[in-house]
N, C-alpha and C. Protein backbone atom coordinates (compact mmCIF):
# COMPACT_ATOMS: atom_id res chain seq x y z
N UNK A 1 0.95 -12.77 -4.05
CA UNK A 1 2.31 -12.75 -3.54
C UNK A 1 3.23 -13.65 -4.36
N UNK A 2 2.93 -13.81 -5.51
CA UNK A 2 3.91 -14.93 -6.63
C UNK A 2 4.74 -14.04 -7.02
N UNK A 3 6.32 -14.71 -6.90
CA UNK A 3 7.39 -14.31 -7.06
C UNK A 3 7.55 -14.31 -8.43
N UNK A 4 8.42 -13.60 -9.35
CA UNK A 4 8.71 -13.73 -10.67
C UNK A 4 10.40 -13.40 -10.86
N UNK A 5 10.80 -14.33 -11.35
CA UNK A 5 12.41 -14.48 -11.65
C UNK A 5 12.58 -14.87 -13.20
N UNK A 6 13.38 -13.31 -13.84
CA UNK A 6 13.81 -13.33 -15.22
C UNK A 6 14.85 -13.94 -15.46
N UNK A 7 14.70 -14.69 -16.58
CA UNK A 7 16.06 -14.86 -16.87
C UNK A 7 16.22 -15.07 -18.49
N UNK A 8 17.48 -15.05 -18.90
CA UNK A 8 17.75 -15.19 -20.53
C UNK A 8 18.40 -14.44 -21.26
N UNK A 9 19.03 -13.44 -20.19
CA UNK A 9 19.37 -12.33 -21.16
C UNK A 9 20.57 -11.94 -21.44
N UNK A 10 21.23 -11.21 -22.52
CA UNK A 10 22.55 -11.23 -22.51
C UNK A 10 23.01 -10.10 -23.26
N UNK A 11 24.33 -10.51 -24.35
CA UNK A 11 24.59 -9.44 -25.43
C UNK A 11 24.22 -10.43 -26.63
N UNK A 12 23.40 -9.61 -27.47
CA UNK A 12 23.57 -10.32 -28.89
C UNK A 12 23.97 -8.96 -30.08
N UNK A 13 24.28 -10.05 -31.22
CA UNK A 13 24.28 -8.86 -32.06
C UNK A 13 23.29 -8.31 -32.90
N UNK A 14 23.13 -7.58 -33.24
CA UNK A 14 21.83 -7.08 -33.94
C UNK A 14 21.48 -8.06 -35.14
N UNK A 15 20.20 -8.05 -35.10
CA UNK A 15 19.91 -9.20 -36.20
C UNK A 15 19.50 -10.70 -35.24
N UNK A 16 20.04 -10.76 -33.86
CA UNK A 16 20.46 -11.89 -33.15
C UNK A 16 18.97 -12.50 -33.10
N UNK A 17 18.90 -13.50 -31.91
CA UNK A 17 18.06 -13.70 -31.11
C UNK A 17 18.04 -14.03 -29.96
N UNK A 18 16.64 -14.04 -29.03
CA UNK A 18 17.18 -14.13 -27.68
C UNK A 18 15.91 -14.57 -27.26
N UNK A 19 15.85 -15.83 -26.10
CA UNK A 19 14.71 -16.43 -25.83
C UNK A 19 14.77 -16.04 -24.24
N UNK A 20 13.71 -15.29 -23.45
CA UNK A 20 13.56 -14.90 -22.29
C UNK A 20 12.79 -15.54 -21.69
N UNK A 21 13.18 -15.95 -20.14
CA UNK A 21 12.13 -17.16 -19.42
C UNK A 21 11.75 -16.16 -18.24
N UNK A 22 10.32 -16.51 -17.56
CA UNK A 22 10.08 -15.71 -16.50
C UNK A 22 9.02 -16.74 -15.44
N UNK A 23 10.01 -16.99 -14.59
CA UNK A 23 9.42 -18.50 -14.15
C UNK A 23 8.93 -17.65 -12.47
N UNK A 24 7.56 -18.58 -11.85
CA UNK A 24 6.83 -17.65 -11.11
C UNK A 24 6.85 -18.92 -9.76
N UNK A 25 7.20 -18.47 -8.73
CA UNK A 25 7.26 -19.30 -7.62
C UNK A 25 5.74 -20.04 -6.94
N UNK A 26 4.75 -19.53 -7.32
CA UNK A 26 3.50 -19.86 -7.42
C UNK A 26 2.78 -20.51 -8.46
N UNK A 27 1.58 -20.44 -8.84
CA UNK A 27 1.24 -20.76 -9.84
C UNK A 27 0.03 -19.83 -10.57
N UNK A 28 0.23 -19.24 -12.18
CA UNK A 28 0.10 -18.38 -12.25
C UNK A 28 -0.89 -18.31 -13.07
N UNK A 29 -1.83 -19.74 -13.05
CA UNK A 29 -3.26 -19.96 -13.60
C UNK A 29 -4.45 -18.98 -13.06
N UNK A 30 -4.48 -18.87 -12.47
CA UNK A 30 -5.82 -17.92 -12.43
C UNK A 30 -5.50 -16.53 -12.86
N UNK A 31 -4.01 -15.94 -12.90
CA UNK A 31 -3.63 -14.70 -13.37
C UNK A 31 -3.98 -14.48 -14.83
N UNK A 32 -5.51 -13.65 -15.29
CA UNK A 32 -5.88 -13.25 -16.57
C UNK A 32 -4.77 -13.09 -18.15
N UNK A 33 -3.69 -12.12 -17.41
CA UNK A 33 -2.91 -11.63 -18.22
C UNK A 33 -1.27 -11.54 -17.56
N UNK A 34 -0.54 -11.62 -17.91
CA UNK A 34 0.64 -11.48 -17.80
C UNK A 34 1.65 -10.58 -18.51
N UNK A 35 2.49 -10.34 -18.67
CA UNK A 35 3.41 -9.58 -19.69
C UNK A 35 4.45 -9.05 -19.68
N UNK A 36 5.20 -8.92 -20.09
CA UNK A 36 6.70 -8.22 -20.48
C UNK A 36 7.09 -6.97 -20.66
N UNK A 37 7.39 -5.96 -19.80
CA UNK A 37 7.91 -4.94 -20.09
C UNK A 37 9.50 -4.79 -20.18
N UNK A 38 10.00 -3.44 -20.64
CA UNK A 38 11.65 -2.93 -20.44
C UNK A 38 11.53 -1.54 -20.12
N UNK A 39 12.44 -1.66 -19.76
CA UNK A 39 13.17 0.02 -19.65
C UNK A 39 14.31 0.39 -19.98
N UNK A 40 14.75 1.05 -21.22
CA UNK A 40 15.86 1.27 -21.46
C UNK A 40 16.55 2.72 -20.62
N UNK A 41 18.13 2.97 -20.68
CA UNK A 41 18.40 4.29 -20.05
C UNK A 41 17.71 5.02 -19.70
N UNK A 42 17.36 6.00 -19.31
CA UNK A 42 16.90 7.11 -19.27
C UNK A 42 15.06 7.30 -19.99
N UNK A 43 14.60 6.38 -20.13
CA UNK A 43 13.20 6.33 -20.44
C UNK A 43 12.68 5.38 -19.87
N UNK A 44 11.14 5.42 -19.54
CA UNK A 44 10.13 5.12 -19.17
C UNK A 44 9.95 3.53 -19.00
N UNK A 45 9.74 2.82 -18.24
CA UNK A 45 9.28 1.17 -18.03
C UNK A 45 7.91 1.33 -19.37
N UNK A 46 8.13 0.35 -20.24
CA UNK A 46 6.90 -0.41 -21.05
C UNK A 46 6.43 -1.13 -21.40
N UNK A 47 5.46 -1.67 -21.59
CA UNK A 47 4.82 -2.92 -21.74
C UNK A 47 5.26 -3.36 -23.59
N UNK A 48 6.05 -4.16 -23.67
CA UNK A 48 6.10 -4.38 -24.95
C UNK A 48 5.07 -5.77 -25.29
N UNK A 49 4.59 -6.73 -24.61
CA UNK A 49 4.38 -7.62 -24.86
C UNK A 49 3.53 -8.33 -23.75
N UNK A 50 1.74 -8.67 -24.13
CA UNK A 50 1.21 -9.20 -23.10
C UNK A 50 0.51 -10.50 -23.65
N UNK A 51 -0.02 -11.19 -22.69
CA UNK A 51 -0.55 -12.21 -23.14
C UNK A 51 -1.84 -13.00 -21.90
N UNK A 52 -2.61 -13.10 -22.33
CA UNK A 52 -4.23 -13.99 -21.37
C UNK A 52 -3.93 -15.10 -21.13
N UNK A 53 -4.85 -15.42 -19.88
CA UNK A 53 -4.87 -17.27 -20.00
C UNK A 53 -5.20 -17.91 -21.26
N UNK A 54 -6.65 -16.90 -21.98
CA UNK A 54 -7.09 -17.67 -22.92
C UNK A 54 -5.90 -18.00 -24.34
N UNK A 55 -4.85 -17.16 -24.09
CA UNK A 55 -4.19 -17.03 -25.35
C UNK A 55 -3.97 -15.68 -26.22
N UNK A 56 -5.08 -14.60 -25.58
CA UNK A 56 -5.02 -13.66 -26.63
C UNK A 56 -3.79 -13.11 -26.25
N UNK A 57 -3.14 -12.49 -27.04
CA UNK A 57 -1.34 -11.97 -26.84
C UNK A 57 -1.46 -10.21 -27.60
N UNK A 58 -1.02 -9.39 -27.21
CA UNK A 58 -1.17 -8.04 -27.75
C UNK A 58 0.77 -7.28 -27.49
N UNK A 59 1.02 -6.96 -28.65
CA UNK A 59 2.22 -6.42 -28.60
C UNK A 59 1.70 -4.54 -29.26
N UNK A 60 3.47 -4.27 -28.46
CA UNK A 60 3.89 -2.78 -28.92
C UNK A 60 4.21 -3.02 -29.94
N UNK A 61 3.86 -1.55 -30.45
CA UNK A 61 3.86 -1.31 -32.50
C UNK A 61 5.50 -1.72 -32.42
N UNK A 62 6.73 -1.58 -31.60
CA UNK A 62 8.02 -1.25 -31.74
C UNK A 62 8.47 -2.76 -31.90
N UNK A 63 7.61 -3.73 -31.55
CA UNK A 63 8.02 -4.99 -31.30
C UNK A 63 7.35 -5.89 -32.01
N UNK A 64 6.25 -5.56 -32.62
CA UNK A 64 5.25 -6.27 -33.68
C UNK A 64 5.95 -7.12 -34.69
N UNK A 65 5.59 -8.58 -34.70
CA UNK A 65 6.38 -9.23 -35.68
C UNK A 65 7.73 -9.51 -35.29
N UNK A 66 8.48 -9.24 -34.59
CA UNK A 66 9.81 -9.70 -34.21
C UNK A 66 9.97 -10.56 -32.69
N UNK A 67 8.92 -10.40 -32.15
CA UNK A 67 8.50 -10.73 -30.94
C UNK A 67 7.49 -11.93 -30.34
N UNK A 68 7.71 -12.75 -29.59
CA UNK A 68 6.46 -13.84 -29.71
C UNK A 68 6.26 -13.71 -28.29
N UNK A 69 5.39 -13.83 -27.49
CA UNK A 69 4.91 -14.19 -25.67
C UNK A 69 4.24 -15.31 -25.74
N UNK A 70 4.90 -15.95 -25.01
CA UNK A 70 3.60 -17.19 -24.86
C UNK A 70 3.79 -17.78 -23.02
N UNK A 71 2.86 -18.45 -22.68
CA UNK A 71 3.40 -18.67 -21.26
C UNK A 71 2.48 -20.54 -21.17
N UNK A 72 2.89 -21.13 -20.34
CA UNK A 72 2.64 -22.59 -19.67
C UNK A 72 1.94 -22.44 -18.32
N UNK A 73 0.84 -22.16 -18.31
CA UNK A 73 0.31 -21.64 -16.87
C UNK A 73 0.93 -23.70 -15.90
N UNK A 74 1.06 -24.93 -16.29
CA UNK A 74 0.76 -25.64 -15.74
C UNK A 74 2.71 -25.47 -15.60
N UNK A 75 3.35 -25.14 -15.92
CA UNK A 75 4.78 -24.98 -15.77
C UNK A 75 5.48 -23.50 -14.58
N UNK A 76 4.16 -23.05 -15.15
CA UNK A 76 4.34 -21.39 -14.03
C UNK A 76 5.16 -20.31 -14.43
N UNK A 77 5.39 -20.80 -16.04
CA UNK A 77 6.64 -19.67 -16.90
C UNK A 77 6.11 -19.36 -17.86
N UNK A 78 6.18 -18.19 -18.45
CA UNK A 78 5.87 -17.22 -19.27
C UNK A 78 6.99 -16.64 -20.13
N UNK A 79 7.48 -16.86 -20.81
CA UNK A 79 8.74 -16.45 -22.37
C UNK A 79 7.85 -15.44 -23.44
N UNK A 80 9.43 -15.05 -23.39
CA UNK A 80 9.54 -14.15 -24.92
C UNK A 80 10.27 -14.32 -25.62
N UNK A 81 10.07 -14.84 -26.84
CA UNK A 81 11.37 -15.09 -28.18
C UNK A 81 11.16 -13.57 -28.50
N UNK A 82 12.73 -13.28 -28.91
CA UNK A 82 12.62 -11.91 -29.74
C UNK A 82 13.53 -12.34 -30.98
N UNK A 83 13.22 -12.14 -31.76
CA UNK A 83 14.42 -12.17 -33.12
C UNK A 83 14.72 -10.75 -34.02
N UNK A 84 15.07 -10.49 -34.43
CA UNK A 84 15.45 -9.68 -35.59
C UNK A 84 15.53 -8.33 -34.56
N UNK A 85 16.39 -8.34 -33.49
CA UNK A 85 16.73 -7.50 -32.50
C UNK A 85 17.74 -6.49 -32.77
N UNK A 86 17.23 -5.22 -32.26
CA UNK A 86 17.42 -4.21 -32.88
C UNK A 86 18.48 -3.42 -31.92
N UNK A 87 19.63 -2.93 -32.09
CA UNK A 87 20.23 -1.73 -31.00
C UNK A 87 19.06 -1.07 -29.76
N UNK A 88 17.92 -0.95 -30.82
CA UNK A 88 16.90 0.26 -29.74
C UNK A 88 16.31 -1.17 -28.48
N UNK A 89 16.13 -2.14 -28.80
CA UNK A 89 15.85 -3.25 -27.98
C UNK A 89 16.42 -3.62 -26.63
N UNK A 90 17.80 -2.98 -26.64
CA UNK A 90 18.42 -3.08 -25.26
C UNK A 90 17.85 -2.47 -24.08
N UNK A 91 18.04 -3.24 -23.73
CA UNK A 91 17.08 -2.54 -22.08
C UNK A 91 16.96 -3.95 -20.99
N UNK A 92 16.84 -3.54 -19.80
CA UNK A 92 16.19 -4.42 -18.64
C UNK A 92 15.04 -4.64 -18.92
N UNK A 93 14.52 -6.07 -18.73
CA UNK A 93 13.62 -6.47 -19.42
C UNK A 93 12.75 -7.16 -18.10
N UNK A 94 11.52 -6.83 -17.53
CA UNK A 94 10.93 -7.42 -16.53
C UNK A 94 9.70 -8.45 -17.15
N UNK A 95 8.79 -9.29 -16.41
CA UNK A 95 8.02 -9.64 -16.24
C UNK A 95 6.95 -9.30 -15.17
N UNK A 96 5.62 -9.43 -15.34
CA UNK A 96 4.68 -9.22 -14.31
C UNK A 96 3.02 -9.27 -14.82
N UNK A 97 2.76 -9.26 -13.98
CA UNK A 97 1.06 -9.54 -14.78
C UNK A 97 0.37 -8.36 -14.77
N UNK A 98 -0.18 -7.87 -15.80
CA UNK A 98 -0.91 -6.86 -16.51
C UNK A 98 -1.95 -6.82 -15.71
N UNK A 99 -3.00 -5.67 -15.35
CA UNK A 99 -2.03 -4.26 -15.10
C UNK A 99 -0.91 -4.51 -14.04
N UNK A 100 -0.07 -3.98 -13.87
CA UNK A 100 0.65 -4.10 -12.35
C UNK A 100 0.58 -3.70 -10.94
N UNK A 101 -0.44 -2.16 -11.24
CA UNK A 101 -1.06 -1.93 -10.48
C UNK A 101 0.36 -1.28 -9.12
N UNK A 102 0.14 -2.06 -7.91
CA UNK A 102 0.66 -1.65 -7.02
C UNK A 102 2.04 -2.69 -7.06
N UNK A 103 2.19 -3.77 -7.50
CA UNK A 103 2.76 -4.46 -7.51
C UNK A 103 4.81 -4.43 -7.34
N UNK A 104 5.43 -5.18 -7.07
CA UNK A 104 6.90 -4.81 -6.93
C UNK A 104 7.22 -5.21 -8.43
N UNK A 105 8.57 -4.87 -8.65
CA UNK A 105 8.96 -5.29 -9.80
C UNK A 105 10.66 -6.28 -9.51
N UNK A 106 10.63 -7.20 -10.03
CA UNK A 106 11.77 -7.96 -10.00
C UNK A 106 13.26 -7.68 -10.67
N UNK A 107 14.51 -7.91 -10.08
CA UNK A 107 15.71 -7.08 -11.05
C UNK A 107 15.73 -7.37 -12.24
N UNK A 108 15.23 -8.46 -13.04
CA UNK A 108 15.02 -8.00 -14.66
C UNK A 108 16.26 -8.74 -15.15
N UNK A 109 16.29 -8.58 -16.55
CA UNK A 109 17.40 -9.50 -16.95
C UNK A 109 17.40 -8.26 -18.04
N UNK A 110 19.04 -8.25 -18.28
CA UNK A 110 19.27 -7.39 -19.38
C UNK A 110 19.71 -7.69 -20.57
N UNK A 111 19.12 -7.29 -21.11
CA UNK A 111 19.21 -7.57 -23.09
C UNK A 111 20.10 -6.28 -23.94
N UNK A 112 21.07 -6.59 -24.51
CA UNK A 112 22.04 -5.94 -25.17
C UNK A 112 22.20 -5.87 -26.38
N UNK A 113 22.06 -5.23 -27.05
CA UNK A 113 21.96 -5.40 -29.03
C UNK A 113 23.32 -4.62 -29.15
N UNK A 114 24.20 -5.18 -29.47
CA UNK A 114 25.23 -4.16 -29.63
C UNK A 114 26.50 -5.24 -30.57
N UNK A 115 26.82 -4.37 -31.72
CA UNK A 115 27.62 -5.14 -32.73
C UNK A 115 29.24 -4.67 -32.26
């Protein structure tokens, strides 16, 4: 039942960067994996970006290299730096722990690439 509240997001311009926080009203140490999805317009919610307790981190081919996840299980927040952000990057951007399963999803913070 750990709450998750996005935040960080805005307009940048392409090329920009943008550091996303996803801070969890519980504590989110025993949760294996965690991760970052979006959904832009009219397409599909996706996982761009996950990451383990132990550290292992696995990204989408679309986000590879421009993208970092890392999380502070003893802080209860989980971030995403994105840099070299692209127009196609805009989208509502959630948090939640991998798989999600049945889970709710939180309103998301929206990220804007637009010059």
């Amino acid at each position: 039942q750990v709450q998750l509240v996005e935040s960080g997001g805005g307009l940048v311009q392409p090329g920009g960067s943008l550091r996303l926080s996803c801070a969890a009203s519980g504590s989110i140490f025993s949760i294996n994996a965690m991760g970052w999805y979006r959904q832009a317009p009219g397409k599909q919610r996706e996982l761009v970006a996950a990451i383990t307790k132990g550290g292992s981190k696995d990204y989408a081919d679309s986000v590879k290299g421009r993208f970092t996840i890392s999380r502070d299980n003893a802080k209860n927040t989980v971030y995403l730096q994105m840099s070299s952000l692209k127009p196609e990057d805009t989208a509502v951007y959630y948090c939640n722990i991998v798989p999600v399963y049945g889970r709710s999803w939180g309103q998301g913070t929206q990220v804007t690439v637009s010059s």
